[in-house]
ModelCIF file with pLDDT and N, C-alpha, C, O atoms, coordinates in Angstrom:
data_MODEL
#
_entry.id   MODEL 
#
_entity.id                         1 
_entity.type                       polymer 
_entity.pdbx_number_of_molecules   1 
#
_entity_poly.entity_id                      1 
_entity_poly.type                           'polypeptide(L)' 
_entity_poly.nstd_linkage                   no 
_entity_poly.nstd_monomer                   no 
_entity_poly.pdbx_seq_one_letter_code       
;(UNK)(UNK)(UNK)(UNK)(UNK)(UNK)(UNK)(UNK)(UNK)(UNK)(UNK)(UNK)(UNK)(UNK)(UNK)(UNK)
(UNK)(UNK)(UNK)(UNK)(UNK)(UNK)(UNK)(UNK)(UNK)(UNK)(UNK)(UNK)(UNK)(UNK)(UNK)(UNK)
(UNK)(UNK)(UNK)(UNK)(UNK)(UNK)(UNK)(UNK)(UNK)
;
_entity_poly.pdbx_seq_one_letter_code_can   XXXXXXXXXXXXXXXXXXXXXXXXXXXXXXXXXXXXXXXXX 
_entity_poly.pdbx_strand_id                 A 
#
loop_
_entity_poly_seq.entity_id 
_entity_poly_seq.num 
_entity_poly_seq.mon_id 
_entity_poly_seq.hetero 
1 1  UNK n 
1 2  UNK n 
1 3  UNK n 
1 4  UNK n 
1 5  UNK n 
1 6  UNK n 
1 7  UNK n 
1 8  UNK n 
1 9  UNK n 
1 10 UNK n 
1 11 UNK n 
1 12 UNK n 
1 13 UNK n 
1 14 UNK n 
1 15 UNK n 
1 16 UNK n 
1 17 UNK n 
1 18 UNK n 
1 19 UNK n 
1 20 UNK n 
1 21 UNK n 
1 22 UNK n 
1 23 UNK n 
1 24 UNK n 
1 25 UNK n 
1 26 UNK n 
1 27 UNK n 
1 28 UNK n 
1 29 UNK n 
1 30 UNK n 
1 31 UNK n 
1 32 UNK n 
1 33 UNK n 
1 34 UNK n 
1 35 UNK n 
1 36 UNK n 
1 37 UNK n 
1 38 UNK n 
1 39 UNK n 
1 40 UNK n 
1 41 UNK n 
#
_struct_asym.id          A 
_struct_asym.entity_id   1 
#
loop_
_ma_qa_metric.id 
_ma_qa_metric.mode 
_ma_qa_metric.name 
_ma_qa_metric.software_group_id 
_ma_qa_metric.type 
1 global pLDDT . pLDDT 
2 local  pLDDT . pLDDT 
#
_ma_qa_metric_global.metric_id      1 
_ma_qa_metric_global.metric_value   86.02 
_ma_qa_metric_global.model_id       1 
_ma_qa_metric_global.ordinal_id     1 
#
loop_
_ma_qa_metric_local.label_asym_id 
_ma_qa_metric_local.label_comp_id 
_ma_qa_metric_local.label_seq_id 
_ma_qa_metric_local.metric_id 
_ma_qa_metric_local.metric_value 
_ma_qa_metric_local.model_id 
_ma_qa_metric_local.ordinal_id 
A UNK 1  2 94.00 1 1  
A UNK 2  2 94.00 1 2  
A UNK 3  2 93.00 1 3  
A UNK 4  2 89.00 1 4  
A UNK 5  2 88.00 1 5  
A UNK 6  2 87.00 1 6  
A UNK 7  2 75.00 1 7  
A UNK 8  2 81.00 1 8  
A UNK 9  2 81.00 1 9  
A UNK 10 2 86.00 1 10 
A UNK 11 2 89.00 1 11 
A UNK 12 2 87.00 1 12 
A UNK 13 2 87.00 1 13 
A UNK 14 2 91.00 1 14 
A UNK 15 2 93.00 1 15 
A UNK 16 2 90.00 1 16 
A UNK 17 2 91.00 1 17 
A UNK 18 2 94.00 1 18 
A UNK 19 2 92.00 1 19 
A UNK 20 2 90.00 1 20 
A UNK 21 2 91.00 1 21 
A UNK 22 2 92.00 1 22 
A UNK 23 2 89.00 1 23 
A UNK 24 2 88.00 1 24 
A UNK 25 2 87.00 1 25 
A UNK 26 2 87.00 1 26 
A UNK 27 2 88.00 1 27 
A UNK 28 2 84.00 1 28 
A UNK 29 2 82.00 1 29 
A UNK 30 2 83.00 1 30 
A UNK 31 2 83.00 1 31 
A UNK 32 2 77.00 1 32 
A UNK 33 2 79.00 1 33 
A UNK 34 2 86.00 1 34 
A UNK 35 2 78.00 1 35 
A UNK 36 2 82.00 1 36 
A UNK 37 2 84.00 1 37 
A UNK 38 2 79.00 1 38 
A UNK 39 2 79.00 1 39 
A UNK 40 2 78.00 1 40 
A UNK 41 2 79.00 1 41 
#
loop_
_atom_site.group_PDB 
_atom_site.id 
_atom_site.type_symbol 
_atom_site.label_atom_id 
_atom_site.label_alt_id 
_atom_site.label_comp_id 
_atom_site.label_asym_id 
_atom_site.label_entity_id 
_atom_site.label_seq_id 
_atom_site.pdbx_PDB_ins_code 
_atom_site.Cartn_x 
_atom_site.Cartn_y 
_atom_site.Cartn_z 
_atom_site.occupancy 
_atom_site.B_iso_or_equiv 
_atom_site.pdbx_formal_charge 
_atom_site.auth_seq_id 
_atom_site.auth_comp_id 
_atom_site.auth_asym_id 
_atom_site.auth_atom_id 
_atom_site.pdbx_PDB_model_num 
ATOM 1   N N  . UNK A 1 1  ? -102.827 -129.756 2.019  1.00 94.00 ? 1  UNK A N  1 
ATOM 2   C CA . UNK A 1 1  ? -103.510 -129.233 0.830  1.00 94.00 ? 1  UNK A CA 1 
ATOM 3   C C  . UNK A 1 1  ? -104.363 -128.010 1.177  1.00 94.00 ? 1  UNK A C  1 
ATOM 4   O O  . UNK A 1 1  ? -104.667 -127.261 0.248  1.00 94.00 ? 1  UNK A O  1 
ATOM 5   N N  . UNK A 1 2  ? -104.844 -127.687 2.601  1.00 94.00 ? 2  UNK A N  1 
ATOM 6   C CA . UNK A 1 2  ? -106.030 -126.816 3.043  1.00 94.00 ? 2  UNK A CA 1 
ATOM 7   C C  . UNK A 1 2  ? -104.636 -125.522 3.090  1.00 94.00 ? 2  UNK A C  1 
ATOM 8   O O  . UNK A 1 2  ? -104.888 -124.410 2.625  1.00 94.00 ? 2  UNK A O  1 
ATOM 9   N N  . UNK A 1 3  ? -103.715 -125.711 3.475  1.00 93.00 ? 3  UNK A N  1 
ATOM 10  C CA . UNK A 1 3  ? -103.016 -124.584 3.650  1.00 93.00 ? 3  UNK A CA 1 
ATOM 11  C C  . UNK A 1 3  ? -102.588 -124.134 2.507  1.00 93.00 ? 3  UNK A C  1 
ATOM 12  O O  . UNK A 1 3  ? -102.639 -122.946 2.188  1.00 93.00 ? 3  UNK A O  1 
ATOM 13  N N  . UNK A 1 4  ? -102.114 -125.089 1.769  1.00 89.00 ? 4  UNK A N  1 
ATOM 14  C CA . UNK A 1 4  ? -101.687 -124.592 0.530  1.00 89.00 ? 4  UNK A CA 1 
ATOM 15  C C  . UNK A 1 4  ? -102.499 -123.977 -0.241 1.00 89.00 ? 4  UNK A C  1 
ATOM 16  O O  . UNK A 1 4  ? -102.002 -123.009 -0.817 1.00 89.00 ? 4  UNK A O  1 
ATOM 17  N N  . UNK A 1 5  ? -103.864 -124.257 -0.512 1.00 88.00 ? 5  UNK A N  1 
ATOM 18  C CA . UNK A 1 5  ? -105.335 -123.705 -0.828 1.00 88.00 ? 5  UNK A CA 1 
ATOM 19  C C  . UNK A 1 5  ? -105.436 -122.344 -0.397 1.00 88.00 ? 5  UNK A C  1 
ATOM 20  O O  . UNK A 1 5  ? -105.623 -121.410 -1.177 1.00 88.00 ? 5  UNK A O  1 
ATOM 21  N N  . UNK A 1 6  ? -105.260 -122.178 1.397  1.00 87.00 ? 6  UNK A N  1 
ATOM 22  C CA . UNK A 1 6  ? -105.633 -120.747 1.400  1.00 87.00 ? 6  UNK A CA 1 
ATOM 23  C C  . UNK A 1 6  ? -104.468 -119.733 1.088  1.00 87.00 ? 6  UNK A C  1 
ATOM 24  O O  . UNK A 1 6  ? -104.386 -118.686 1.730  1.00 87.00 ? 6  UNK A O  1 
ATOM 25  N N  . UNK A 1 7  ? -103.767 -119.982 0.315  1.00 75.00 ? 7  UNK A N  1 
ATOM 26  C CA . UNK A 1 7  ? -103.004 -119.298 -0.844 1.00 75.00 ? 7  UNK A CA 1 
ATOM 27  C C  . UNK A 1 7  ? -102.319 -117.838 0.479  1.00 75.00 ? 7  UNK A C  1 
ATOM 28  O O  . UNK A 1 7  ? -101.568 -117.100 -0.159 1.00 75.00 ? 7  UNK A O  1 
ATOM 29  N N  . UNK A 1 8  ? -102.386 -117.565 1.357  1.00 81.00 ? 8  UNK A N  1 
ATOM 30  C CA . UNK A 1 8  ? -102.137 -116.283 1.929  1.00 81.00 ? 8  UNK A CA 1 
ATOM 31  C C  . UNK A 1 8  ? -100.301 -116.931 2.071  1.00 81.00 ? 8  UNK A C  1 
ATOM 32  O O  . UNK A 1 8  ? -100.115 -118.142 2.197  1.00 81.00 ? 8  UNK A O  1 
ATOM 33  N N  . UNK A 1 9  ? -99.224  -116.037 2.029  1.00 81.00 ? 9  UNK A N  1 
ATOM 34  C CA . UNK A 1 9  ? -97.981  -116.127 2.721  1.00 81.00 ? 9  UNK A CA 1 
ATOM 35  C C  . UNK A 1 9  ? -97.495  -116.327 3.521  1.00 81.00 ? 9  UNK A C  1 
ATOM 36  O O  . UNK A 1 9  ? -96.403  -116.895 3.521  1.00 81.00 ? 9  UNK A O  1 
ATOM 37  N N  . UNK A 1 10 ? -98.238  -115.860 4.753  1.00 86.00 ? 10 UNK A N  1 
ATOM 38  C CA . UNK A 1 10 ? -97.464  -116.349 6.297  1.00 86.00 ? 10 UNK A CA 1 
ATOM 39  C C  . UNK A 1 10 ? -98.245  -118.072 6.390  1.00 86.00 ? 10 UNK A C  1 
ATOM 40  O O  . UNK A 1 10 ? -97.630  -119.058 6.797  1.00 86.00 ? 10 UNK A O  1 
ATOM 41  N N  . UNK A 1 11 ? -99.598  -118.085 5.940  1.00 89.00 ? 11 UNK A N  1 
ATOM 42  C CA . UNK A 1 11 ? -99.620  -119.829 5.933  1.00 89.00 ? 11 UNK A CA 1 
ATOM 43  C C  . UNK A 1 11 ? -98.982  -120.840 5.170  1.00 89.00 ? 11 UNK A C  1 
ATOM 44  O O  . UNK A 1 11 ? -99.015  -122.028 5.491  1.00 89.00 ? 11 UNK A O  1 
ATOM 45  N N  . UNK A 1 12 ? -98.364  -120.368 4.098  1.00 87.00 ? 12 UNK A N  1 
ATOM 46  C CA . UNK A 1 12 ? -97.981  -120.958 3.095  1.00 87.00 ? 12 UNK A CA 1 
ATOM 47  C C  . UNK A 1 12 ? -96.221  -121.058 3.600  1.00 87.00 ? 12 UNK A C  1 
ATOM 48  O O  . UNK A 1 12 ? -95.650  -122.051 3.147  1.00 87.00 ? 12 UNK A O  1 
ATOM 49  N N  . UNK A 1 13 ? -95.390  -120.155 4.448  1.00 87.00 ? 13 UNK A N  1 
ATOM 50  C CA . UNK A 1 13 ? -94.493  -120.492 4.897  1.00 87.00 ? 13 UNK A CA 1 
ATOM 51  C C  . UNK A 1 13 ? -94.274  -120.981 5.840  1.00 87.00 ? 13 UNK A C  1 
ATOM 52  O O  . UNK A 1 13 ? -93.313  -121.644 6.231  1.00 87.00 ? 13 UNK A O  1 
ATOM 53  N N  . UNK A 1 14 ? -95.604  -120.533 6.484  1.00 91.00 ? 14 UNK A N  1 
ATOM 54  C CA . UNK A 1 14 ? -95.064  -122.031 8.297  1.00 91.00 ? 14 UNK A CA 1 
ATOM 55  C C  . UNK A 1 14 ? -95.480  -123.242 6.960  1.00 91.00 ? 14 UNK A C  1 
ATOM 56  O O  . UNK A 1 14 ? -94.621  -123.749 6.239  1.00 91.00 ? 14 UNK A O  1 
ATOM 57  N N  . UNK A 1 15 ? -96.153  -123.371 6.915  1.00 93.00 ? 15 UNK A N  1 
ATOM 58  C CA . UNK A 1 15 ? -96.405  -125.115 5.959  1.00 93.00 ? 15 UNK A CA 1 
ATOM 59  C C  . UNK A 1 15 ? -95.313  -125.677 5.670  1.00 93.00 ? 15 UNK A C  1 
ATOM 60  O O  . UNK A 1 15 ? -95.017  -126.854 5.875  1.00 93.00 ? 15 UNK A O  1 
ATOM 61  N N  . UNK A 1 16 ? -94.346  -124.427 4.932  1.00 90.00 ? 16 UNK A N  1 
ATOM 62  C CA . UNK A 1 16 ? -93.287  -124.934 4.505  1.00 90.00 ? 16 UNK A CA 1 
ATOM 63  C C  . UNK A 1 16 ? -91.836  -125.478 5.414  1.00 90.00 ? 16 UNK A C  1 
ATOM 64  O O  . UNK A 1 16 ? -91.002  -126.363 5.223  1.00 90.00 ? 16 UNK A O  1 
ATOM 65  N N  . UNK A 1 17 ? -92.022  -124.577 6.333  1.00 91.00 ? 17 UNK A N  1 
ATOM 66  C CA . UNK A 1 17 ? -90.863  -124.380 7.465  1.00 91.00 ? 17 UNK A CA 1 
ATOM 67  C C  . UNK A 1 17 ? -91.114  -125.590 8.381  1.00 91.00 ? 17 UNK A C  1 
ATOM 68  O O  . UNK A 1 17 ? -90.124  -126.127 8.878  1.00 91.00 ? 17 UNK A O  1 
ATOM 69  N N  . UNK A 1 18 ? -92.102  -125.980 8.601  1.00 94.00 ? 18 UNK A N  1 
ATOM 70  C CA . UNK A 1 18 ? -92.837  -127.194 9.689  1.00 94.00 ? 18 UNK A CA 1 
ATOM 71  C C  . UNK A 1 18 ? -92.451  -128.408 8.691  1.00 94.00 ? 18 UNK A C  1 
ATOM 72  O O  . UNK A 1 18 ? -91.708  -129.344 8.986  1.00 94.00 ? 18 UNK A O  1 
ATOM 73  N N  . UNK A 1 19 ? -92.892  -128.273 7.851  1.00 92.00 ? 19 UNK A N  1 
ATOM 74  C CA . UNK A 1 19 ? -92.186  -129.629 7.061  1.00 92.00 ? 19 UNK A CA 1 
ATOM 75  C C  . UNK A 1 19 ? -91.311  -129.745 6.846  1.00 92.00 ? 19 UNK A C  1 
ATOM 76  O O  . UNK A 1 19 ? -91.041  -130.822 6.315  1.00 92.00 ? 19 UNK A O  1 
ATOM 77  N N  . UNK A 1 20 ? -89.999  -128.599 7.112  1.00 90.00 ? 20 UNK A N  1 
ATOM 78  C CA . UNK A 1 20 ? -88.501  -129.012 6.725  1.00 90.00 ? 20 UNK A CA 1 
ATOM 79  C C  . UNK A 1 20 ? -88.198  -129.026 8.174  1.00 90.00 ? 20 UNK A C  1 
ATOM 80  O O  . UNK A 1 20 ? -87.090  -129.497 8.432  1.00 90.00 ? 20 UNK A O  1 
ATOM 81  N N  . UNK A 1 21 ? -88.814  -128.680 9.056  1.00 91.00 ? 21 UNK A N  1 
ATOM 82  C CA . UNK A 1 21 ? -88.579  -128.835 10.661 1.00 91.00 ? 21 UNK A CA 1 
ATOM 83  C C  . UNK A 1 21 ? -88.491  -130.345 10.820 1.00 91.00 ? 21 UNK A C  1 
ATOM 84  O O  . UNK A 1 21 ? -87.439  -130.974 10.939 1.00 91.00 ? 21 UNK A O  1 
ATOM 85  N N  . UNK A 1 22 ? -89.865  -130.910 10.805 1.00 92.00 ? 22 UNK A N  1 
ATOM 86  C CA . UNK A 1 22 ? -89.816  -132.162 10.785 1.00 92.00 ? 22 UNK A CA 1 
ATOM 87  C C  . UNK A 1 22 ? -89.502  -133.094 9.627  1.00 92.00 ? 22 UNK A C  1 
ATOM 88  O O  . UNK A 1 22 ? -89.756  -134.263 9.918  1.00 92.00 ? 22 UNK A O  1 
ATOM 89  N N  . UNK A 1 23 ? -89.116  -132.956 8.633  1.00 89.00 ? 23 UNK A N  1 
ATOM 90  C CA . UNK A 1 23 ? -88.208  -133.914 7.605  1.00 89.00 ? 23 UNK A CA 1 
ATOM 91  C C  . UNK A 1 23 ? -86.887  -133.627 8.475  1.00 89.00 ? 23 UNK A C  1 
ATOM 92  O O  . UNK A 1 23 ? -86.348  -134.641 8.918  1.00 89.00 ? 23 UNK A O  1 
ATOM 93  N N  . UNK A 1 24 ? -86.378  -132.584 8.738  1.00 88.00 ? 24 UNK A N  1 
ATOM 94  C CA . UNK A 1 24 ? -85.175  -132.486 9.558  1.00 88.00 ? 24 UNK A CA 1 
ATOM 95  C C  . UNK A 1 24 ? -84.954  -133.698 11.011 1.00 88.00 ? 24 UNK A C  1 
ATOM 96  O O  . UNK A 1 24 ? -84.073  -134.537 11.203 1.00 88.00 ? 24 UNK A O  1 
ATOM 97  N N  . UNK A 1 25 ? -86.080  -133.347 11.779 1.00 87.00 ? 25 UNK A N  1 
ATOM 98  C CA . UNK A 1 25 ? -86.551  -133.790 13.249 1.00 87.00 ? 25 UNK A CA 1 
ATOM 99  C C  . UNK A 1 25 ? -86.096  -135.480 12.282 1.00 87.00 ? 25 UNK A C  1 
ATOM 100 O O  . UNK A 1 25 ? -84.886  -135.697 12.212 1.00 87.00 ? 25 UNK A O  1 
ATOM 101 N N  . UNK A 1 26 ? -86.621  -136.070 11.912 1.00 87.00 ? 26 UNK A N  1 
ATOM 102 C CA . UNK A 1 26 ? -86.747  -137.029 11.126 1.00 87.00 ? 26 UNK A CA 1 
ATOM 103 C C  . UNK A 1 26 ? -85.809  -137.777 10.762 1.00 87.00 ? 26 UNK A C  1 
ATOM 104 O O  . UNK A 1 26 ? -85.534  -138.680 11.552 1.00 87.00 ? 26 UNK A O  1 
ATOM 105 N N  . UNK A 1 27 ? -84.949  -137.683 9.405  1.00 88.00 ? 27 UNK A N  1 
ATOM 106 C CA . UNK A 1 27 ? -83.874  -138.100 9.495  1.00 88.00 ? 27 UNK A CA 1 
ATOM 107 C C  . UNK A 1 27 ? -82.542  -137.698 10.356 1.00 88.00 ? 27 UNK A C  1 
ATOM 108 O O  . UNK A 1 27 ? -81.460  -138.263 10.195 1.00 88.00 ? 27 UNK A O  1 
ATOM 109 N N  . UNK A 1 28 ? -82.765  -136.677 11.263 1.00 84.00 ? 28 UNK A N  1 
ATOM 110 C CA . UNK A 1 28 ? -81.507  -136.670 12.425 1.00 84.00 ? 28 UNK A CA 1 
ATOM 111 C C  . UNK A 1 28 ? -82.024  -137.888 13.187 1.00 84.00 ? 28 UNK A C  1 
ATOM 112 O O  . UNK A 1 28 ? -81.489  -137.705 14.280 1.00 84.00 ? 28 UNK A O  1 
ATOM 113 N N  . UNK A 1 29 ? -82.567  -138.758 13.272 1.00 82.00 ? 29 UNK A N  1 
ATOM 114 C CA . UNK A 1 29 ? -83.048  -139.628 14.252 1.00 82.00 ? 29 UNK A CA 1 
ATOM 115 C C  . UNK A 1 29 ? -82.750  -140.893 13.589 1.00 82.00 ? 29 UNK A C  1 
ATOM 116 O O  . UNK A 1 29 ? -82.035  -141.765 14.084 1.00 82.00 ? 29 UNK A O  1 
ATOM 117 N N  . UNK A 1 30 ? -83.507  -140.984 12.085 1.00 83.00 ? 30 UNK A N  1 
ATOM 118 C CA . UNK A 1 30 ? -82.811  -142.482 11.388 1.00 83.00 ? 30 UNK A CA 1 
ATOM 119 C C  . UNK A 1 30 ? -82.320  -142.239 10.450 1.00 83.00 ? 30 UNK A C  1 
ATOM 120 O O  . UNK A 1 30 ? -82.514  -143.191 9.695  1.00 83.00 ? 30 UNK A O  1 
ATOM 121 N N  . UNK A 1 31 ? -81.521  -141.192 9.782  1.00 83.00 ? 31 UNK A N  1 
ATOM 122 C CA . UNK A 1 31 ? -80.801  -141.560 8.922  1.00 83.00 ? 31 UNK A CA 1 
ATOM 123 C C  . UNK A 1 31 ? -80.193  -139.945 8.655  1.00 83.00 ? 31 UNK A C  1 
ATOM 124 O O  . UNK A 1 31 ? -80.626  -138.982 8.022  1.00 83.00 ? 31 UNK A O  1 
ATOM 125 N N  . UNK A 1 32 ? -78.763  -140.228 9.616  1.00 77.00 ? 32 UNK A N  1 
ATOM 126 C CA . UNK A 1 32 ? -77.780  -139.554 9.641  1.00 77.00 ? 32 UNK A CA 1 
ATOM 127 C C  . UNK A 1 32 ? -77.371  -138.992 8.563  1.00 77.00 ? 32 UNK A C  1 
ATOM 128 O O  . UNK A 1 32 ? -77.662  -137.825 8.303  1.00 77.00 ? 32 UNK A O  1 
ATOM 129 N N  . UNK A 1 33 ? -76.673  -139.707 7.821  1.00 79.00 ? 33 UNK A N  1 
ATOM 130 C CA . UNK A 1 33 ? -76.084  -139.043 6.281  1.00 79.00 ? 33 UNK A CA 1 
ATOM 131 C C  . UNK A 1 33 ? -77.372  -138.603 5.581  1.00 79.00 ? 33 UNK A C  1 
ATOM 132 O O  . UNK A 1 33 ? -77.446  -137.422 5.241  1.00 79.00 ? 33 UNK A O  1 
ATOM 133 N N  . UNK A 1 34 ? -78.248  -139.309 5.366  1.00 86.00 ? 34 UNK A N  1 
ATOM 134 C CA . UNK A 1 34 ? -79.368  -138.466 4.627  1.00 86.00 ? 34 UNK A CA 1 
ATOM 135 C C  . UNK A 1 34 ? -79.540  -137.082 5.316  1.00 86.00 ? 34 UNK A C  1 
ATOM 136 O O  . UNK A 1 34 ? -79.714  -136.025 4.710  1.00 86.00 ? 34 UNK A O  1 
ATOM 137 N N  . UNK A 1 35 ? -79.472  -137.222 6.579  1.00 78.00 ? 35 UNK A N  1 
ATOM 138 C CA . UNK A 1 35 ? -79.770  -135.769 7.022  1.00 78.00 ? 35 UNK A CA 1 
ATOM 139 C C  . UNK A 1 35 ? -78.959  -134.494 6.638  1.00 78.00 ? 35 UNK A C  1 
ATOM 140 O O  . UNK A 1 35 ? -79.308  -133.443 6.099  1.00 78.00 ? 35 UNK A O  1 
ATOM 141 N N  . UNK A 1 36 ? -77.536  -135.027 7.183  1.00 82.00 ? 36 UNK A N  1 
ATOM 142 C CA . UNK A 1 36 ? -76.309  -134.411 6.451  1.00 82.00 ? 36 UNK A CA 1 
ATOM 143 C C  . UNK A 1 36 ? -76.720  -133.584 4.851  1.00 82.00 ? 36 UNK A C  1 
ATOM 144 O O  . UNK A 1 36 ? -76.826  -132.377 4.633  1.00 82.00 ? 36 UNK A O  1 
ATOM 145 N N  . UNK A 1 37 ? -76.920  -134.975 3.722  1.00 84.00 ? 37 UNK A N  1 
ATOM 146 C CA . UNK A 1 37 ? -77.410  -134.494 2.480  1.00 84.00 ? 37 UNK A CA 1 
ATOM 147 C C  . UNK A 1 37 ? -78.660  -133.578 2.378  1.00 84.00 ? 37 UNK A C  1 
ATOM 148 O O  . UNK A 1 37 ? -78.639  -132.766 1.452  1.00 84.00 ? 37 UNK A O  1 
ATOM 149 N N  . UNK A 1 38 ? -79.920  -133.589 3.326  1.00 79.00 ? 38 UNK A N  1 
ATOM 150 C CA . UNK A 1 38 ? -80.755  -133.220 3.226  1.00 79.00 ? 38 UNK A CA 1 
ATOM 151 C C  . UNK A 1 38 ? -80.531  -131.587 3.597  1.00 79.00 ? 38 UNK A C  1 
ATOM 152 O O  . UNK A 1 38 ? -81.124  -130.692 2.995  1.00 79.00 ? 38 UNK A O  1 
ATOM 153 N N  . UNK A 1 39 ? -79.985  -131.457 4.220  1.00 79.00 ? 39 UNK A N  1 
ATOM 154 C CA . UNK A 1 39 ? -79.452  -129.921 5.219  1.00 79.00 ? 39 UNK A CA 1 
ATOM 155 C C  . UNK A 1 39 ? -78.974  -129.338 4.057  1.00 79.00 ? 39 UNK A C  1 
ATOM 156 O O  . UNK A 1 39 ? -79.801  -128.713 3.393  1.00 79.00 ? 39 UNK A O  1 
ATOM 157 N N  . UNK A 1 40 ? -77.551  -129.409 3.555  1.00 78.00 ? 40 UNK A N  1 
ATOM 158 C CA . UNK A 1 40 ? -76.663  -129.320 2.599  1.00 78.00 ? 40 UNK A CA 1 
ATOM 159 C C  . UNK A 1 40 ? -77.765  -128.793 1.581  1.00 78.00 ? 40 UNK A C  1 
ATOM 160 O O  . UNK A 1 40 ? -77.541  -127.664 1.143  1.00 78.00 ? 40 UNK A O  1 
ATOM 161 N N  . UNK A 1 41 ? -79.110  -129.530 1.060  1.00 79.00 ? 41 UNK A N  1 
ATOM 162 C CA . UNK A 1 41 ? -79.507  -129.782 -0.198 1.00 79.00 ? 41 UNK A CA 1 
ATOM 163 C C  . UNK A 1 41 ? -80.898  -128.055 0.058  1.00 79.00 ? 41 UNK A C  1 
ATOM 164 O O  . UNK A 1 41 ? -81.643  -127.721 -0.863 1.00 79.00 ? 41 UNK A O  1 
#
């Protein structure tokens, strides 16, 4: 929420990129096809 708050662009896209890093990191580990779908999506 603090990043998203300080409203600037380069914070507002690592925020974004780090969380699809690790939602990625994430289901490649438990749940294969979701990951598959998640990539795809």
């Amino acid at each position: 929420f603090t990043l998203f708050l300080s409203g600037t662009r380069a914070n507002l896209l690592s925020l974004i990129l780090i969380l699809v890093i690790y939602t990625d990191i994430y289901l490649f580990h438990n749940h294969k096809k979701l990951f598959i779908l998640y990539n795809e999506f």
